[in-house]
Protein backbone atom coordinates (compact mmCIF):
# COMPACT_ATOMS: atom_id res chain seq x y z
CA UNK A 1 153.33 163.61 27.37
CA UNK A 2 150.66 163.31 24.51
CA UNK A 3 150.89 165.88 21.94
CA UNK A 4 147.71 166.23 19.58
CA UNK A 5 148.09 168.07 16.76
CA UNK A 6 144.98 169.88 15.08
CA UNK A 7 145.53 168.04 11.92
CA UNK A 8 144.99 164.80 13.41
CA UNK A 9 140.73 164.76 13.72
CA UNK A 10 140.03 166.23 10.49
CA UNK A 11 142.12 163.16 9.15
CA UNK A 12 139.87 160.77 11.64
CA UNK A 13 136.20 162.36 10.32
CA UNK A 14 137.40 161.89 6.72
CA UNK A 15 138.42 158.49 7.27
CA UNK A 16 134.97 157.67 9.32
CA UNK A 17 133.27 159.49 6.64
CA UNK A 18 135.44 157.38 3.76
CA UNK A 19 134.37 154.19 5.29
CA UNK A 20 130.27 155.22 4.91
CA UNK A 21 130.25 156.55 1.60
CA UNK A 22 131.21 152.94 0.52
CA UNK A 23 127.20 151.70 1.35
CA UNK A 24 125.90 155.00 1.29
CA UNK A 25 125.48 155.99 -2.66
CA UNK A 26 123.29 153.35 -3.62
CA UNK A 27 121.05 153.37 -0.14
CA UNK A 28 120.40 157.15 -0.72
CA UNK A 29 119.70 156.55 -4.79
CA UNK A 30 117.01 153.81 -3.74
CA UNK A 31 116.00 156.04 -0.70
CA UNK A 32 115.46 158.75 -2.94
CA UNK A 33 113.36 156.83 -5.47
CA UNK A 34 111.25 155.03 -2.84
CA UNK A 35 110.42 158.27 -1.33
CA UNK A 36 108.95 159.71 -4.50
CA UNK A 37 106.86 156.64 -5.31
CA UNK A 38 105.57 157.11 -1.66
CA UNK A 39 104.54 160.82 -2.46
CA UNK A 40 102.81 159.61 -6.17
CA UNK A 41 101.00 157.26 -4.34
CA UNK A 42 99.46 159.64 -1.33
CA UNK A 43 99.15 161.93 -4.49
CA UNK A 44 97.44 159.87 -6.58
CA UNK A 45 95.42 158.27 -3.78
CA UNK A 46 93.25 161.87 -2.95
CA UNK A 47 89.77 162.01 -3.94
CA UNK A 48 90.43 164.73 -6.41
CA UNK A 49 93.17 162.45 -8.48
CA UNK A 50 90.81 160.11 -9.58
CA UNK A 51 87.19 159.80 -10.92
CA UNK A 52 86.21 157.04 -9.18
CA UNK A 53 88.17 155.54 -5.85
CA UNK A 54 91.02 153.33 -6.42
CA UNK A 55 93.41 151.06 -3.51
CA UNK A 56 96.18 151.68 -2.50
CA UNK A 57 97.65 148.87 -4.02
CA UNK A 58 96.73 150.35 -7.55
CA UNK A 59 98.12 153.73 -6.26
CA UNK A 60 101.51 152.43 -5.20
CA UNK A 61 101.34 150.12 -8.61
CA UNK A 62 100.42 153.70 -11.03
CA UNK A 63 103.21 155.69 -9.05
CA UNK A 64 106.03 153.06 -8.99
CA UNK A 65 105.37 152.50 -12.50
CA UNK A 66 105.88 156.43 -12.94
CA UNK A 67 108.61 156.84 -11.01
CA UNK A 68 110.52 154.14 -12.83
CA UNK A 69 109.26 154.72 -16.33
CA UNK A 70 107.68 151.70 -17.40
CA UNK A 71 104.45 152.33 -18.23
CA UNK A 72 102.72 149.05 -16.61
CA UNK A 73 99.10 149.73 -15.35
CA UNK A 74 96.27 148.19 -13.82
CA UNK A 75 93.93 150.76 -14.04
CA UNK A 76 93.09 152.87 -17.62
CA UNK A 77 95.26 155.94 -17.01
CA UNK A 78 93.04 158.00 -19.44
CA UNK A 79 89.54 157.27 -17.83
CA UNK A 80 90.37 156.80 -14.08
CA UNK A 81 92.23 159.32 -13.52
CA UNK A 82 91.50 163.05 -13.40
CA UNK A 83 93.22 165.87 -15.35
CA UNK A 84 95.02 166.89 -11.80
CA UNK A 85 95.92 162.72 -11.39
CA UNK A 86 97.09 162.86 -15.25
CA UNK A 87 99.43 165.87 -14.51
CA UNK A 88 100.97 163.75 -11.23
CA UNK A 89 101.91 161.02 -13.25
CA UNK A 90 103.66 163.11 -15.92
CA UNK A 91 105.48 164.86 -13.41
CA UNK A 92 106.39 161.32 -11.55
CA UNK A 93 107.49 160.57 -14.82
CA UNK A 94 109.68 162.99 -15.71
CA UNK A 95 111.39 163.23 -12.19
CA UNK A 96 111.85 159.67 -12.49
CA UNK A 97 113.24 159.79 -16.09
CA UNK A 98 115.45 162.53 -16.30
CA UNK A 99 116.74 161.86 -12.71
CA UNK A 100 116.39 163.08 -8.86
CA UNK A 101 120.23 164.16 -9.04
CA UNK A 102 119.70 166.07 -12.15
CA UNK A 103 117.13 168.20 -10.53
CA UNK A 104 118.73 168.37 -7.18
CA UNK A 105 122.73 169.10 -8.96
CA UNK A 106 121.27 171.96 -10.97
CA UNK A 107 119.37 173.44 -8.33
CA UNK A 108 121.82 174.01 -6.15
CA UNK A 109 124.03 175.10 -8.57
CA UNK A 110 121.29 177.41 -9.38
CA UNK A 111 121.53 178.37 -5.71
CA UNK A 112 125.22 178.99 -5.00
CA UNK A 113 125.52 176.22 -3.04
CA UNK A 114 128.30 174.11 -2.76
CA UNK A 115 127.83 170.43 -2.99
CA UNK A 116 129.74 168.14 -1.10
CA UNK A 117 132.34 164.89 -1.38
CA UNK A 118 128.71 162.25 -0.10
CA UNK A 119 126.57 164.25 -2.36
CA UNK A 120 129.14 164.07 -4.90
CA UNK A 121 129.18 160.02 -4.80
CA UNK A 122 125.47 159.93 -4.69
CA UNK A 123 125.63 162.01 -8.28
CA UNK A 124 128.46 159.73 -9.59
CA UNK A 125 126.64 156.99 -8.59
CA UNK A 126 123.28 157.92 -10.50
CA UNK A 127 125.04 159.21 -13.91
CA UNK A 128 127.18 156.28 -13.87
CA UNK A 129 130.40 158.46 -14.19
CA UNK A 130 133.78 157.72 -13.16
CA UNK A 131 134.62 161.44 -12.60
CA UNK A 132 133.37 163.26 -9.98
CA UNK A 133 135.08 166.79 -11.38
CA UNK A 134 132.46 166.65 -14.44
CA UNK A 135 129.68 165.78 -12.83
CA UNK A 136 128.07 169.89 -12.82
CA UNK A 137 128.17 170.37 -16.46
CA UNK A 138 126.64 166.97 -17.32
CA UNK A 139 123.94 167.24 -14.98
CA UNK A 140 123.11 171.10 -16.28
CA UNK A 141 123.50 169.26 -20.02
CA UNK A 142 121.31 166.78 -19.34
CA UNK A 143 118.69 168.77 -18.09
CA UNK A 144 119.13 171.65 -21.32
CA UNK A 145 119.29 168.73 -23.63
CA UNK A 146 116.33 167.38 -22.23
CA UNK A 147 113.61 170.63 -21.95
CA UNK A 148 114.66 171.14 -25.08
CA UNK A 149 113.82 168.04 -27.16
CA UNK A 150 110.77 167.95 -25.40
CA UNK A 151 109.67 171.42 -26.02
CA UNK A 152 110.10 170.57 -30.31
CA UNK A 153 108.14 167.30 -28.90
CA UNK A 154 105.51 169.16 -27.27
CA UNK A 155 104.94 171.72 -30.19
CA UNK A 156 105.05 169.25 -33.10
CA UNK A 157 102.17 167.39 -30.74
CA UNK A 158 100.56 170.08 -29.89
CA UNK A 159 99.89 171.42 -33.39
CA UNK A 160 98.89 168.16 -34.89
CA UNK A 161 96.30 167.64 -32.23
CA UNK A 162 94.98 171.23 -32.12
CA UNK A 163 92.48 170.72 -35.18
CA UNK A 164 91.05 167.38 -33.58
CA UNK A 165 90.96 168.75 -30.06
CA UNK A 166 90.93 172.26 -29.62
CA UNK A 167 93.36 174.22 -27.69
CA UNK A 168 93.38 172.87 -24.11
CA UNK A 169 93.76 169.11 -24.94
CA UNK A 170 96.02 169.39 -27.40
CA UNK A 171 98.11 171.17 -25.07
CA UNK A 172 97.77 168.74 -22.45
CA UNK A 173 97.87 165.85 -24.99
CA UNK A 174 101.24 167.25 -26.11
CA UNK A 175 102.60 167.81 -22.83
CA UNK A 176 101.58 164.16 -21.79
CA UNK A 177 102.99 162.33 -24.31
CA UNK A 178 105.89 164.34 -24.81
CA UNK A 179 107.03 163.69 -21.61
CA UNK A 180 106.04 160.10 -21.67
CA UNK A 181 107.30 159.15 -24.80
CA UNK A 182 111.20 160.90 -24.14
CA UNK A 183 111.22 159.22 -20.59
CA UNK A 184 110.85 156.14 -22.03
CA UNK A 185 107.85 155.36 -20.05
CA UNK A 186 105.03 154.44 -22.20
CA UNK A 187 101.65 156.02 -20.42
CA UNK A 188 99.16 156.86 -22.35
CA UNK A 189 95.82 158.46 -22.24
CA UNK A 190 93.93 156.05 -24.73
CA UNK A 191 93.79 152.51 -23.35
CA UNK A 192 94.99 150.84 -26.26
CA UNK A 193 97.92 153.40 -26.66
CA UNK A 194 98.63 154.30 -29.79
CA UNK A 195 96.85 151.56 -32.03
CA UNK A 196 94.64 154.45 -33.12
CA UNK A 197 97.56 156.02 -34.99
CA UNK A 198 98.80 153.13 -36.69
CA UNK A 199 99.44 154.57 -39.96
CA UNK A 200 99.84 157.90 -38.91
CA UNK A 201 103.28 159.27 -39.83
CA UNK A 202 103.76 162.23 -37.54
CA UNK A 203 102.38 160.46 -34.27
CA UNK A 204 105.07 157.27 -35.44
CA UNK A 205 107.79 159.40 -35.94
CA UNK A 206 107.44 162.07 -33.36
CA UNK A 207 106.64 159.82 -30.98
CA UNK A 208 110.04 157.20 -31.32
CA UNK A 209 111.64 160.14 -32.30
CA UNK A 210 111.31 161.03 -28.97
CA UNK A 211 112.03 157.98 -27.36
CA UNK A 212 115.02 157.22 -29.15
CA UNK A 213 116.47 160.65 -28.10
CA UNK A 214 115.64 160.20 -24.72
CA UNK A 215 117.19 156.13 -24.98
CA UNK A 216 119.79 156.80 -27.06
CA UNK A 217 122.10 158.17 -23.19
CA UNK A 218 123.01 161.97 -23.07
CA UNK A 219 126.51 161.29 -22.91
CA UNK A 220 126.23 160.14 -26.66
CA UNK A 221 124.55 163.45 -27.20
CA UNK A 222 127.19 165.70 -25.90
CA UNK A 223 130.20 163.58 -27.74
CA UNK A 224 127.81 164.05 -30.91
CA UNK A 225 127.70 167.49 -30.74
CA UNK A 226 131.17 168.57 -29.29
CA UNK A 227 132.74 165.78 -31.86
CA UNK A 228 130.71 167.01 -35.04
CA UNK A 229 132.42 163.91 -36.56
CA UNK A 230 132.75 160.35 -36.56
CA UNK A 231 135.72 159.80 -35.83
CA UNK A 232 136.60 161.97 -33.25
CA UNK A 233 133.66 160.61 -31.09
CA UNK A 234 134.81 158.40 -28.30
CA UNK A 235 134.44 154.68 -28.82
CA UNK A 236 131.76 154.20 -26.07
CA UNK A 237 129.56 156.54 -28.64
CA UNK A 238 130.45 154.95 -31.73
CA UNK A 239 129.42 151.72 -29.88
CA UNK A 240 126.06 152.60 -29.06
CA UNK A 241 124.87 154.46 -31.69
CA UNK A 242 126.07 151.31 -34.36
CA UNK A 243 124.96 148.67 -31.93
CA UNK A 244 121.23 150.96 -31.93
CA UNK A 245 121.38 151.26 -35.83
CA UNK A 246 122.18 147.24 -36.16
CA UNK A 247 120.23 146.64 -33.69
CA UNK A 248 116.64 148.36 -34.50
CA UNK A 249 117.29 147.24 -38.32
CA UNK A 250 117.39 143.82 -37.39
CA UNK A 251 114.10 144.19 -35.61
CA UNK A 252 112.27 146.32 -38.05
CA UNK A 253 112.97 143.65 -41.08
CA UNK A 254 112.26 140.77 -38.76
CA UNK A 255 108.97 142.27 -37.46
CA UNK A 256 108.04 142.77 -41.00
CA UNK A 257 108.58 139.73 -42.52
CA UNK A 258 107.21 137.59 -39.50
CA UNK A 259 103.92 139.90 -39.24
CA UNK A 260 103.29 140.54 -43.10
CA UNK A 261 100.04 138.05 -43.23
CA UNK A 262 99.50 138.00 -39.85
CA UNK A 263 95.44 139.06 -40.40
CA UNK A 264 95.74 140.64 -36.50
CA UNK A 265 98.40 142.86 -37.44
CA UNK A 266 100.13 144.02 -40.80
CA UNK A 267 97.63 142.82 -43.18
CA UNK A 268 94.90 144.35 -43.78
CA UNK A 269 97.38 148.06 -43.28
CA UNK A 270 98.94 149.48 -46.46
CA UNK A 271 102.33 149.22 -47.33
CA UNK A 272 103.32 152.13 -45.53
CA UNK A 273 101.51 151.59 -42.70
CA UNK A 274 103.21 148.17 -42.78
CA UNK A 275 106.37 149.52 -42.85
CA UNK A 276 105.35 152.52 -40.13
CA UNK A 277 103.72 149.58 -37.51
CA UNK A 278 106.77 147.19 -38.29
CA UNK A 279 109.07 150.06 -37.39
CA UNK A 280 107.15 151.03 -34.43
CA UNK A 281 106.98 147.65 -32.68
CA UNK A 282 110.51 146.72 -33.15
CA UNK A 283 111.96 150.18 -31.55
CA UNK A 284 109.59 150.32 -28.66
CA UNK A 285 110.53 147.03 -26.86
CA UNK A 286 113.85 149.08 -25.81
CA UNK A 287 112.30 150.35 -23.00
CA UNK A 288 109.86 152.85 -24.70
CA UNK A 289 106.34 151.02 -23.94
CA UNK A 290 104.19 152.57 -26.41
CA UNK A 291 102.40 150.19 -29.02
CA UNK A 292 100.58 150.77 -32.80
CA UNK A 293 99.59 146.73 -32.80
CA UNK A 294 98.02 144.76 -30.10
CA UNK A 295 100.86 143.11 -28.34
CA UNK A 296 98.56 140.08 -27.54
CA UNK A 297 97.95 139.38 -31.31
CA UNK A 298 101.53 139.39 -32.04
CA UNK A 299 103.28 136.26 -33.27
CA UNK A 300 105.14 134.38 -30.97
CA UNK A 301 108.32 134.83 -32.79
CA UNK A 302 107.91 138.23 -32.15
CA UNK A 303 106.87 138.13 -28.67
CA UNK A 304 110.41 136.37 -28.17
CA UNK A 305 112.00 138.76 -30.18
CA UNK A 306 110.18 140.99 -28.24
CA UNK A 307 111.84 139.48 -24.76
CA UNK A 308 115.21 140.18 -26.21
CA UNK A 309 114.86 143.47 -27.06
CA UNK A 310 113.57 144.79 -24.00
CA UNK A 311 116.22 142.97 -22.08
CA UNK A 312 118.86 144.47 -23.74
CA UNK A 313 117.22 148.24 -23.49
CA UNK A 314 118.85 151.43 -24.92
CA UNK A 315 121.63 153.24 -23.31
CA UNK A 316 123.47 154.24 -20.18
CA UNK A 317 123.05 158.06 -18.54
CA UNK A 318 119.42 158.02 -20.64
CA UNK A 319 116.21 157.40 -19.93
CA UNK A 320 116.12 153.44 -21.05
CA UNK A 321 116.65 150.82 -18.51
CA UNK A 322 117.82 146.90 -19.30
CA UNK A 323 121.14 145.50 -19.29
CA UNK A 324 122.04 148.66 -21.57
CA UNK A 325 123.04 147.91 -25.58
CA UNK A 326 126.86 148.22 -24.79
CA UNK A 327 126.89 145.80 -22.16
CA UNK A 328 125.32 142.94 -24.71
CA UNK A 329 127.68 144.64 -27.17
CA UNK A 330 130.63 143.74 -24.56
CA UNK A 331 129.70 140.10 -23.41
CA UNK A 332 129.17 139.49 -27.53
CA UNK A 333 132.93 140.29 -27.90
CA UNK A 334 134.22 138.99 -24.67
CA UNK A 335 132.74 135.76 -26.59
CA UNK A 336 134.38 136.43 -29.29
CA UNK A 337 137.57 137.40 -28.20
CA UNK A 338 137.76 133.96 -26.06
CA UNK A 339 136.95 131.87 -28.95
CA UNK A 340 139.69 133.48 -31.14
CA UNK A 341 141.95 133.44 -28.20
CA UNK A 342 143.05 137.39 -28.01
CA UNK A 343 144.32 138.43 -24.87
CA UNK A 344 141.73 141.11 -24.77
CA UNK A 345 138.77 142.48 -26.35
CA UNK A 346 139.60 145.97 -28.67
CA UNK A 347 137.27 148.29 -30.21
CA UNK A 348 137.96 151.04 -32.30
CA UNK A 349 141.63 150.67 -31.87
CA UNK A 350 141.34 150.62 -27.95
CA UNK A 351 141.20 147.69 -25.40
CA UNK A 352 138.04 147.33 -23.02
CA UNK A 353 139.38 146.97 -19.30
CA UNK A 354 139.07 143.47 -18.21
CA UNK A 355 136.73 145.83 -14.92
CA UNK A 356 134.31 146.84 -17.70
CA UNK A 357 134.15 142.83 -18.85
CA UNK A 358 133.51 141.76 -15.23
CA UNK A 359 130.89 144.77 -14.31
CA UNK A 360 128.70 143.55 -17.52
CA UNK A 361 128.66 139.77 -16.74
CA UNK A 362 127.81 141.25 -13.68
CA UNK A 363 125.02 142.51 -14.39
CA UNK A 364 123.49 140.76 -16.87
CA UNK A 365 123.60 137.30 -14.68
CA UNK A 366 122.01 139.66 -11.74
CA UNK A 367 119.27 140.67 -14.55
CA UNK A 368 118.57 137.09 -16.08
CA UNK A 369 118.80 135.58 -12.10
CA UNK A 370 116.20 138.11 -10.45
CA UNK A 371 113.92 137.82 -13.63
CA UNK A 372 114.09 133.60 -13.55
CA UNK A 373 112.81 134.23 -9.87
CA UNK A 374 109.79 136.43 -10.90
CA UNK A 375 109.17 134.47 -13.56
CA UNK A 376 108.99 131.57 -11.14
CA UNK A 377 106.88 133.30 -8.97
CA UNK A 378 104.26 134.36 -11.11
CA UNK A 379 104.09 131.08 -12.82
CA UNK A 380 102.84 130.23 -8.91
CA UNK A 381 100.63 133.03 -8.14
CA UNK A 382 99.34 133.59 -11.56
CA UNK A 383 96.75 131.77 -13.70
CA UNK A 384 97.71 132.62 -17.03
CA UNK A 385 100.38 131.23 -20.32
CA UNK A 386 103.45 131.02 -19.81
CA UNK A 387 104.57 133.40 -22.25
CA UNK A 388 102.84 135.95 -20.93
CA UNK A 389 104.21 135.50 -17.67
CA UNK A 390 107.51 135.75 -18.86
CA UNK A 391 106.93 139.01 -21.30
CA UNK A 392 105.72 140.74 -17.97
CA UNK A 393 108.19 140.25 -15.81
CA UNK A 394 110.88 140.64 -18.89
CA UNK A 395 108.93 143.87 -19.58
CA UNK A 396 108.79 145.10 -15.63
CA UNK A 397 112.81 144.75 -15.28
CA UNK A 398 113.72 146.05 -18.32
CA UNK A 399 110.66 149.28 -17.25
CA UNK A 400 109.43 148.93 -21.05
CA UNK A 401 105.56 148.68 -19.82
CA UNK A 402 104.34 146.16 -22.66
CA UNK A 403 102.36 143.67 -21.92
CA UNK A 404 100.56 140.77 -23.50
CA UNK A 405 97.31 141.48 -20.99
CA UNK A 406 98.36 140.34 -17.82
CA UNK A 407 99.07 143.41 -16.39
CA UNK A 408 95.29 144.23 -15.22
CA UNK A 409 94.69 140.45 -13.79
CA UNK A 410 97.33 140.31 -11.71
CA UNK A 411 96.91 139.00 -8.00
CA UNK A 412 97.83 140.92 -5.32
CA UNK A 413 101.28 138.70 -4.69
CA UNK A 414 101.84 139.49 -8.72
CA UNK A 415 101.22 142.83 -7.95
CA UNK A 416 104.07 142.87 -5.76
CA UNK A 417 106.20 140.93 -7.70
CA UNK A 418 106.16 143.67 -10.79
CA UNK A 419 106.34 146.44 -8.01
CA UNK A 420 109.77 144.98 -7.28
CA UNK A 421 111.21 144.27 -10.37
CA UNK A 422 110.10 147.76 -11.82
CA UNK A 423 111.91 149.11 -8.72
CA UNK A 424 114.92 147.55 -9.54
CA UNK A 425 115.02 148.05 -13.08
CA UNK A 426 115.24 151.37 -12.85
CA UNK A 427 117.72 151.75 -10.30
CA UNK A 428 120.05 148.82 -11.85
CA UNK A 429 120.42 145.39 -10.83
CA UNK A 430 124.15 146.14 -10.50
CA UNK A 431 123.54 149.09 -8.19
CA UNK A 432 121.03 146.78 -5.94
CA UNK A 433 124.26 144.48 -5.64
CA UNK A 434 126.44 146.82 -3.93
CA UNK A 435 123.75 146.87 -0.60
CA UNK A 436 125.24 143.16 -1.02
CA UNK A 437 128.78 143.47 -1.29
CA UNK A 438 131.00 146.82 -0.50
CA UNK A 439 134.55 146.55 -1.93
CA UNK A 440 137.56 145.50 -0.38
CA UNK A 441 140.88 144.87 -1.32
CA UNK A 442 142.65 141.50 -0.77
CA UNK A 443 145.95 141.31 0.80
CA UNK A 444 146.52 137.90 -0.05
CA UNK A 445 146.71 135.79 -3.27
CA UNK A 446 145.85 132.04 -3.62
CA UNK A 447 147.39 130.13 -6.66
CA UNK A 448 145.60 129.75 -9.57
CA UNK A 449 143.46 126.58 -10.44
CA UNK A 450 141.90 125.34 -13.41
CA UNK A 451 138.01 124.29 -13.51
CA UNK A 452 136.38 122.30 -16.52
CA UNK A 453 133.81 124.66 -17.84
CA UNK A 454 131.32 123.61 -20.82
């Protein structure tokens, strides 16, 4: 005789259930997002959204680019859309920046309700955290640390444009861009953006002030403030905020100098304004979207300065897409580490796990291989240069939203084609891989074989 113990089919489910998380984090993630671009498009698609009729194709383009923070359009956001259509895309924006999980974690936390090992995964899998146990307080500390920058955002706004506007639009004008500007997503309600404020300090500052907060990740954020020094902050944080220091110097002298006679840009502003335009433009490209110079009339030197900024991005667990600044950080050293021949690559006095090494190759050959494809694409469906090809599709993965004028021409197979690769910037290219490839473990080992390489 048989004997079944109770034991034995809570052991089965959990195995059963084991086996489907492994597809099941990144299919809800992308489920999740697709079904809120869905919603901003009916949204934005009702008569009252818009002053004048738009397609659906230009609905689903305005709320993808929402949802995913990037700040592409192909119709003015400012004069097609209504106040009500205006307030949609903010909120798009920030559930799409700040993060479905966020809202959903805190919620029912809010709630009493207990969340469970799949939902768990799903939350792991969005904050890009190895442990699960933590996952409550960061998601309640991203969301403090988030309605709270943007509330000194939205005041400092707010009270600059008050005189110019009057109470109601500056309000709105400061909720807008506040929101836009710390998502990273680069809407505006002018539609040259921010040229008009060129020289203006408080706009300049407030505005990347924002957007550097918001790229910088919030897990830099919380070491900052529970370190209160240097030294005791983990390496991951001293990593990002140096490589963002090096990083945005770099571009801020090399905009400069490049720019300084261009007659289109720099030249006929002061030397402040130089200085505040130079600084804008090179900070933006990570993923930020907003521009003080026409990005058309830029030198091409820039432009491809340009490309590599916004393919790096800003930082991970933030609202910045691209390959992230650590991961360029880590391929740099893996580099360097190979040509000295070390064993390893160490920072801060602590080695880098050969996992982390593989995940950012990873990635960024997933990035540069899906953007070669669009790139090819367009360079099919499109009639325009080929640098400006190539800045929008750079600009689309990375969810940075600049363009060099192509975005409003686009055919409807372009169209498409930027719909995608907006999609799956924001989500990750590494994250896309996994509907590709679940893990599994090998049981057996081949010897090893050399292959000429270079």
């Amino acid at each position: 005789m048989l004997l079944w113990h109770p034991s034995q089919a809570p052991i089965e489910r959990k195995t059963k259930s084991a086996k489907q998380i492994n597809a099941a984090p990144p299919f809800v993630l992308a489920g999740s997002f697709a079904l809120l671009i869905v919603l901003g498009s009916l949204l934005l698609k009702l008569p009252i959204a818009t002053v004048s009729s738009i397609s659906w194709e230009q609905s689903l383009f305005t709320a993808t680019s929402a949802v995913t923070v990037t700040g592409l359009v192909v119709v003015d956001t400012g004069s097609v859309f209504t106040l009500f259509g205006q307030t949609v895309i903010a909120l798009l924006i920030q559930c799409g920046g700040i993060g479905l999980m966020t809202f959903a974690v805190v919620t029912l936390i809010a709630l009493g309700g207990k969340i469970g090992f799949m939902q768990r995964v799903v939350v792991k899998e969005a904050f890009n955290q190895t442990n699960t146990s933590t996952l409550f307080s960061v998601a309640k500390s991203v969301l403090f640390f988030s309605l709270l920058v943007e509330l000194i955002g939205f005041v400092i706004l707010s009270v600059y444009w008050y005189e110019d506007l009057g109470l109601q639009a500056s309000l709105f004008h400061g909720f807008f861009y506040t929101i836009s500007a710390f998502n990273n997503a680069g809407f505006a309600l002018a539609s040259n953006s921010l040229m008009h404020y060129v020289e203006d300090p408080t706009i300049n500052l407030t505005i990347t002030g924002l957007f550097i907060a918001g790229g910088l990740g919030f897990t830099v954020w919380m070491d900052a403030l529970k370190s209160k020094s240097w030294s005791a902050m983990t390496p991951y944080s001293k990593t990002m905020i140096l490589g963002t220091v090096i990083i945005n110097g770099f571009a801020l002298f090399a905009i400069y100098v490049i720019e300084y006679n261009n007659p289109q840009t720099l030249q006929p502003l002061s030397d402040g304004g130089k200085w505040l335009a130079a600084w804008f433009q090179a900070v933006s490209p990570r993923t930020a979207g907003f521009n003080t110079l026409s990005i058309e009339n830029l030198e091409e030197s820039t432009s491809a300065l340009m490309l590599l900024l916004m393919f790096i991005g800003g930082g991970s667990l933030s609202t910045a897409s691209g390959i992230k600044v650590v991961t360029f950080i880590v391929l740099i050293m893996a580099t360097y580490s190979y040509l000295r021949r070390d064993k390893g690559i160490t920072l801060y006095n602590r080695e880098v796990a050969k996992e982390t090494v593989y995940k950012a190759l990873a990635l960024t050959m997933i990035s540069v291989g899906t953007t070669w494809i669009a790139i090819f694409i367009l360079t099919l469906s499109e009639d325009a240069p080929f640098l400006d090809v190539v800045f929008e599709a750079v600009s689309a993965l990375g969810t940075v939203g600049l363009s060099r004028g192509l975005t409003g021409s686009l055919s409807g197979v372009g169209e498409l084609i930027i719909i995608l690769l907006m999609f799956m910037g924001r989500l990750g290219p590494l994250t896309l891989a996994y509907f590709l490839a679940s893990p599994r473990t090998k049981r057996l080992r081949f010897p090893e074989t050399q292959l000429a390489i270079g």
